[in-house]
C-alpha atoms as a PDB file:
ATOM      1  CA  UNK A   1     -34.332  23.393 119.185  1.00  0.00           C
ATOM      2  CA  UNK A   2     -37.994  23.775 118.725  1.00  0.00           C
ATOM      3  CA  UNK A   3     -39.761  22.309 121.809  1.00  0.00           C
ATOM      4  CA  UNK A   4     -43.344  20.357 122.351  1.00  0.00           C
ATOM      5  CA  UNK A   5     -43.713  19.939 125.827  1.00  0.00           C
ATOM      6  CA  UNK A   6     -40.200  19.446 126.665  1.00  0.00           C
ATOM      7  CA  UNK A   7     -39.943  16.854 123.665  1.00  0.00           C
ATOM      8  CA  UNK A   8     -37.491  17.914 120.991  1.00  0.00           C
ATOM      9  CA  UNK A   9     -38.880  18.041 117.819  1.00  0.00           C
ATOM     10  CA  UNK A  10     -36.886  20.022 115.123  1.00  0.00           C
ATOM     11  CA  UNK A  11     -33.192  21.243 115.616  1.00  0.00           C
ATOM     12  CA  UNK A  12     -32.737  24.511 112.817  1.00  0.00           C
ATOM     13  CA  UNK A  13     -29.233  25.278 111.740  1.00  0.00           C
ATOM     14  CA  UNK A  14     -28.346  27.857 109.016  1.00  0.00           C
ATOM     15  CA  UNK A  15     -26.335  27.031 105.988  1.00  0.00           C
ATOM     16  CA  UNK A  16     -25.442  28.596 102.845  1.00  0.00           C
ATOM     17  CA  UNK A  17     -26.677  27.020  99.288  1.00  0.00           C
ATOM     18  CA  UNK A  18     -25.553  27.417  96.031  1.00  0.00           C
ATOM     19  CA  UNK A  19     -27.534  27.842  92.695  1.00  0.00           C
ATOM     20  CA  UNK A  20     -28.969  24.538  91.244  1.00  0.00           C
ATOM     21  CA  UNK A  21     -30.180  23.791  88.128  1.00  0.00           C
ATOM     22  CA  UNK A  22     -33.301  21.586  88.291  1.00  0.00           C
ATOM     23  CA  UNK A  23     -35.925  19.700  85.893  1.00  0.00           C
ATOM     24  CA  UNK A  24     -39.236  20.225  87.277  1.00  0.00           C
ATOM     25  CA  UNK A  25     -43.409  19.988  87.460  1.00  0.00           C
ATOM     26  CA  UNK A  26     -45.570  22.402  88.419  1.00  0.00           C
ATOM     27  CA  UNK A  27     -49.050  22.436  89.800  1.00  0.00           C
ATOM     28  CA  UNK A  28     -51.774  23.677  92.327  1.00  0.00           C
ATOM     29  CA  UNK A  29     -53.633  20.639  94.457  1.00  0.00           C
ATOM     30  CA  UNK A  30     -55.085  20.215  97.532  1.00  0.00           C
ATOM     31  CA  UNK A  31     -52.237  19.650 100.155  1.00  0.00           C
ATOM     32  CA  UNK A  32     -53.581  15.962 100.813  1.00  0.00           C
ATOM     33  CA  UNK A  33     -52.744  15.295  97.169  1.00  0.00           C
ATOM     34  CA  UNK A  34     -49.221  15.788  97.717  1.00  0.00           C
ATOM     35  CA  UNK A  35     -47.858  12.627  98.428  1.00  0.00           C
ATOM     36  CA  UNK A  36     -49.414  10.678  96.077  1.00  0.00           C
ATOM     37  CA  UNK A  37     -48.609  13.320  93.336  1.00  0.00           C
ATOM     38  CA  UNK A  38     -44.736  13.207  94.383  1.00  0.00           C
ATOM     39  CA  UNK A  39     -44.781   9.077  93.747  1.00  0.00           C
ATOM     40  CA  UNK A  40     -45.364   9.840  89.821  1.00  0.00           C
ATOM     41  CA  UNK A  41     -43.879  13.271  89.258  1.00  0.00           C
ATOM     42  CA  UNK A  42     -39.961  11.925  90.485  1.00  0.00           C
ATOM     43  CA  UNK A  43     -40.120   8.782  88.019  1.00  0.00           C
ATOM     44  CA  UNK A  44     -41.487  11.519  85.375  1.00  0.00           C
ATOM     45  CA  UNK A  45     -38.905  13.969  85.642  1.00  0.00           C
ATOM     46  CA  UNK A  46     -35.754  10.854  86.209  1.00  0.00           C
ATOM     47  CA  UNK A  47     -37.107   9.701  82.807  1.00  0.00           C
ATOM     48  CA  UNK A  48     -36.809  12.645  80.939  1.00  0.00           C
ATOM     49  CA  UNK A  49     -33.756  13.473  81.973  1.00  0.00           C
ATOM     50  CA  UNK A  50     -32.488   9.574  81.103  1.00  0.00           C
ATOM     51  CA  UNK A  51     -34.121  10.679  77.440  1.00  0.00           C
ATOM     52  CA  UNK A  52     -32.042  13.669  76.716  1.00  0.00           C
ATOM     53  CA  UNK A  53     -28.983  12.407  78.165  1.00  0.00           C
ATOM     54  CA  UNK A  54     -28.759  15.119  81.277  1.00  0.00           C
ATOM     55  CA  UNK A  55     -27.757  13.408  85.149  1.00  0.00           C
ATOM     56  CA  UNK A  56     -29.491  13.918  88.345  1.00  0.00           C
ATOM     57  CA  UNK A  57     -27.155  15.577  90.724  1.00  0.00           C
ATOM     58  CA  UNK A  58     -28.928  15.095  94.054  1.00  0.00           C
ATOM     59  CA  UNK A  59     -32.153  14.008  95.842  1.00  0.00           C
ATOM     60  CA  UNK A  60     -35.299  15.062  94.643  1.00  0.00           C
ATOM     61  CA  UNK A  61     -36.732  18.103  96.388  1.00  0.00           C
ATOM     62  CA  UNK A  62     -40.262  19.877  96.556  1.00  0.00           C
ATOM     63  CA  UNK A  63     -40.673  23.905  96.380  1.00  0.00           C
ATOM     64  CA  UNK A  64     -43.273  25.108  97.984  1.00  0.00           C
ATOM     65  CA  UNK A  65     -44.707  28.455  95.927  1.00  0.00           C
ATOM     66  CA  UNK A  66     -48.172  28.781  98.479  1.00  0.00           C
ATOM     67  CA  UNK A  67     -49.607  26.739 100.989  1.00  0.00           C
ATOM     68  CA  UNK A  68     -52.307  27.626 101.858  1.00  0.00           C
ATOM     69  CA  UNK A  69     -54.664  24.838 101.951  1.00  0.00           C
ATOM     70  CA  UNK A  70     -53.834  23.909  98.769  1.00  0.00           C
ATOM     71  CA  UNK A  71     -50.516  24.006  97.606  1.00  0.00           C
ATOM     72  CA  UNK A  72     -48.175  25.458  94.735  1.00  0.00           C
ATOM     73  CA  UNK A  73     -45.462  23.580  94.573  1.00  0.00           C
ATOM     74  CA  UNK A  74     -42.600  22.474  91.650  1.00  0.00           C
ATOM     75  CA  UNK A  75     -41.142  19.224  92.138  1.00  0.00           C
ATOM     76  CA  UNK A  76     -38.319  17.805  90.325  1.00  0.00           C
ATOM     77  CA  UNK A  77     -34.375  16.837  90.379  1.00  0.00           C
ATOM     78  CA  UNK A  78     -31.277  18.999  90.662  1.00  0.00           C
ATOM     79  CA  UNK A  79     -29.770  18.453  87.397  1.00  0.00           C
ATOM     80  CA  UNK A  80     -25.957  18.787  86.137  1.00  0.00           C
ATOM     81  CA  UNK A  81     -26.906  21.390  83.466  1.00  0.00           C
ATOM     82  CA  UNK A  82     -29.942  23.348  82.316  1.00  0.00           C
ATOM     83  CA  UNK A  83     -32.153  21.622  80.312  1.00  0.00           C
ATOM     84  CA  UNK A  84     -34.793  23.106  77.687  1.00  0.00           C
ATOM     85  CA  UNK A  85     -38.441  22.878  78.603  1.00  0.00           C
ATOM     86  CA  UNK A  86     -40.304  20.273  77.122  1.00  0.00           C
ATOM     87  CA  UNK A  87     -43.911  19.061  77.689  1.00  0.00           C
ATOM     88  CA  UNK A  88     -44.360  18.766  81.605  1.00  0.00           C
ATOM     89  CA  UNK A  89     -41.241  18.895  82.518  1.00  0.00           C
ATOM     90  CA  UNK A  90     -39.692  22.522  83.057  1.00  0.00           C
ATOM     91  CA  UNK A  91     -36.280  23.711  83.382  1.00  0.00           C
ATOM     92  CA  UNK A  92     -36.238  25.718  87.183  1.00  0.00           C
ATOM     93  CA  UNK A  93     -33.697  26.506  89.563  1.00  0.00           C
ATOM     94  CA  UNK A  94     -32.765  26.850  93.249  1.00  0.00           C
ATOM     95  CA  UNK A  95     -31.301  29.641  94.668  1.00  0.00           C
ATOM     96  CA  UNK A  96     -28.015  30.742  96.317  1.00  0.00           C
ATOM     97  CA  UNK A  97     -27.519  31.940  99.574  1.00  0.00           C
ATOM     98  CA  UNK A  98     -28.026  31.719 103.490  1.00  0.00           C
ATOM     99  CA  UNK A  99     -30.935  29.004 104.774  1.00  0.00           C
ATOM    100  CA  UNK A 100     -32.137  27.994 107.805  1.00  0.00           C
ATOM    101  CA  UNK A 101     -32.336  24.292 107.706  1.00  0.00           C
ATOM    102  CA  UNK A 102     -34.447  21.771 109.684  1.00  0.00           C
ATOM    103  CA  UNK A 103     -35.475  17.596 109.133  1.00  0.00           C
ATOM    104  CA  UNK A 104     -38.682  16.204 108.806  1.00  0.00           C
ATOM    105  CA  UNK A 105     -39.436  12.420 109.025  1.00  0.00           C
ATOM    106  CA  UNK A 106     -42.953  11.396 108.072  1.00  0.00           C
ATOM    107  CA  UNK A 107     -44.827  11.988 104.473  1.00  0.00           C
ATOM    108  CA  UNK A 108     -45.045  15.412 102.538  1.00  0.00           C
ATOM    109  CA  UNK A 109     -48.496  16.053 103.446  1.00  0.00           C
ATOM    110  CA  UNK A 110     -47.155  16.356 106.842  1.00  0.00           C
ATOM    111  CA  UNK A 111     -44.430  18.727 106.671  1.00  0.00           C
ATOM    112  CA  UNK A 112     -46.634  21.469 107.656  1.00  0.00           C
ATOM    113  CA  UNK A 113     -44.780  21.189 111.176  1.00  0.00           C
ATOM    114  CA  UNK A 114     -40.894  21.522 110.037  1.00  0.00           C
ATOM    115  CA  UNK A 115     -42.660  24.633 107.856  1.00  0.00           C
ATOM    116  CA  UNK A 116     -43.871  25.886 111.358  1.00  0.00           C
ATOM    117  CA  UNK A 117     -40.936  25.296 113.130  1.00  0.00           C
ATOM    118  CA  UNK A 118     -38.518  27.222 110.915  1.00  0.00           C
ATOM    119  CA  UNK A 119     -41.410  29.980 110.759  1.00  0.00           C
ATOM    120  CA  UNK A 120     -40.967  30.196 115.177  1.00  0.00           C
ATOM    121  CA  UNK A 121     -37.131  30.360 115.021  1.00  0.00           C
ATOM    122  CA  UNK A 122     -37.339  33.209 112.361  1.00  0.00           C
ATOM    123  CA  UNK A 123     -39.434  35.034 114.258  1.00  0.00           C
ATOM    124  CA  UNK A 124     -37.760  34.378 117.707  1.00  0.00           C
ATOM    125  CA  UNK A 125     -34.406  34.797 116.301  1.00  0.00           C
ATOM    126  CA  UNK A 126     -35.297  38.035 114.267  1.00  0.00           C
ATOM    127  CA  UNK A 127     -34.213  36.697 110.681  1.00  0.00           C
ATOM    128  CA  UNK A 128     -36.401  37.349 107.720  1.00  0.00           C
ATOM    129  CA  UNK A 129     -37.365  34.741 105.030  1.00  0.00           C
ATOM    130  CA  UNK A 130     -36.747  35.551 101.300  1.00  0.00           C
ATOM    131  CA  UNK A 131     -38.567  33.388  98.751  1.00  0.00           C
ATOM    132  CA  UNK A 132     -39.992  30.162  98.240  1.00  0.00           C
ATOM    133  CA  UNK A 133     -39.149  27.391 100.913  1.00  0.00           C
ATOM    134  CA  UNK A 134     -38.015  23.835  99.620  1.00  0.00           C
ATOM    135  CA  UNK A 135     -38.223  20.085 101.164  1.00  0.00           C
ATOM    136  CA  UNK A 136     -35.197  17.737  99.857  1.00  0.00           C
ATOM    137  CA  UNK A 137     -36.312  14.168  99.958  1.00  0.00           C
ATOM    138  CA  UNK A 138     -33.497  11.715 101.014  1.00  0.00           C
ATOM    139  CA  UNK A 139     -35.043   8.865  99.093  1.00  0.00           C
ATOM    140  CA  UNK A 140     -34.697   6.941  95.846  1.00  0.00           C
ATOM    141  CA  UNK A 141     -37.248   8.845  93.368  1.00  0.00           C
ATOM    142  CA  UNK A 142     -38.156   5.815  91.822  1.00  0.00           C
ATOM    143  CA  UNK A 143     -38.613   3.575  94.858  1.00  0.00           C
ATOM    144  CA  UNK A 144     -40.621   5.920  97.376  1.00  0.00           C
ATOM    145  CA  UNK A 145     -41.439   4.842 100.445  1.00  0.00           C
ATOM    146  CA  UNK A 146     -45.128   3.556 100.863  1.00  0.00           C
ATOM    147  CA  UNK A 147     -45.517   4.539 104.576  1.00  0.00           C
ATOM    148  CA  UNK A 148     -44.550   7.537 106.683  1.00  0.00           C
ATOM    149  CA  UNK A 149     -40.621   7.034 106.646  1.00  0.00           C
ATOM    150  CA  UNK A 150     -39.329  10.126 104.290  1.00  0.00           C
ATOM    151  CA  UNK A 151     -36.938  11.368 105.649  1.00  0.00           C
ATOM    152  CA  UNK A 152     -36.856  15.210 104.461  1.00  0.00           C
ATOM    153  CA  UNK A 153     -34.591  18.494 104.670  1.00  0.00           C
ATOM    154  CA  UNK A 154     -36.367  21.344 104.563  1.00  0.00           C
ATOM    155  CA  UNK A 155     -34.837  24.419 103.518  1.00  0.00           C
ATOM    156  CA  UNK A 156     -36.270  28.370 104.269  1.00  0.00           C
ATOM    157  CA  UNK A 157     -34.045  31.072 102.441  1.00  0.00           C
ATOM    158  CA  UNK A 158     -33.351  33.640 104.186  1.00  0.00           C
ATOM    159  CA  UNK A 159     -31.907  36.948 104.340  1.00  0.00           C
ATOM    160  CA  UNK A 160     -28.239  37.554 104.426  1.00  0.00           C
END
């Protein structure tokens, strides 16, 4: 457990992922931007794939490519197949392998902490992280919640 003045504030675990196809869009914004840009970009990406015919196979999830006061992030659906890239929406992936795991409960644009935790229990622990970390929303992505009750998994690959 990650502690705050003897209050408990993330629990990390490690588990292992497999690959996942995903239907995604990408962009660079100023990390306050994130929420709001998450409302539209779920129903986007759910829509396209109800045009071509291809099923969402999970929650939607955010990747997180920089953050660095602005962030770089693809946000999308896991999907059942590949799709082919059209317009916005891009056909992505996420990868297999070990993770260490922690949960989040408040809006994107506050995740920064769970980021931070999982970057002190690498670092404590000794483990190294390997590519781009990603947030799993456990919400409907058409129906998003309006205050600060996501309830998110974020996910750090890391090495095996």
């Amino acid at each position: 457990m990650i502690h705050d003045g003897g209050a408990d504030i993330y629990d990390i675990e490690t588990r292992t992922f497999e690959k996942q196809d995903t239907a995604v869009v990408r962009r660079r914004m100023a990390a306050s931007e994130l929420t709001s840009w998450l409302s539209g970009v779920y129903g986007t990406v759910a829509l396209h794939l109800q045009r071509i015919g291809v099923t969402a196979v999970g929650q939607p999830f955010a990747r997180y490519h920089a953050r660095d006061g602005h962030v770089d992030v693809e946000a999308g659906l896991p999907t059942a197949e590949r799709i082919t890239t059209k317009d916005a929406v891009k056909s992505s992936s996420l990868p297999a392998g070990p993770a260490a795991v922690t949960w989040h409960r408040g809006t994107p644009d506050e995740l920064e902490q769970a980021f931070e935790a999982l970057q002190a229990w690498m670092e404590r622990t000794g483990v190294e992280p390997v590519g781009a970390p990603w947030a799993i929303h456990h919400i409907n992505p058409i129906e998003l919640p309006e205050d600060n009750s996501w309830t998110t998994e974020v996910v750090q690959p890391i090495r095996d």
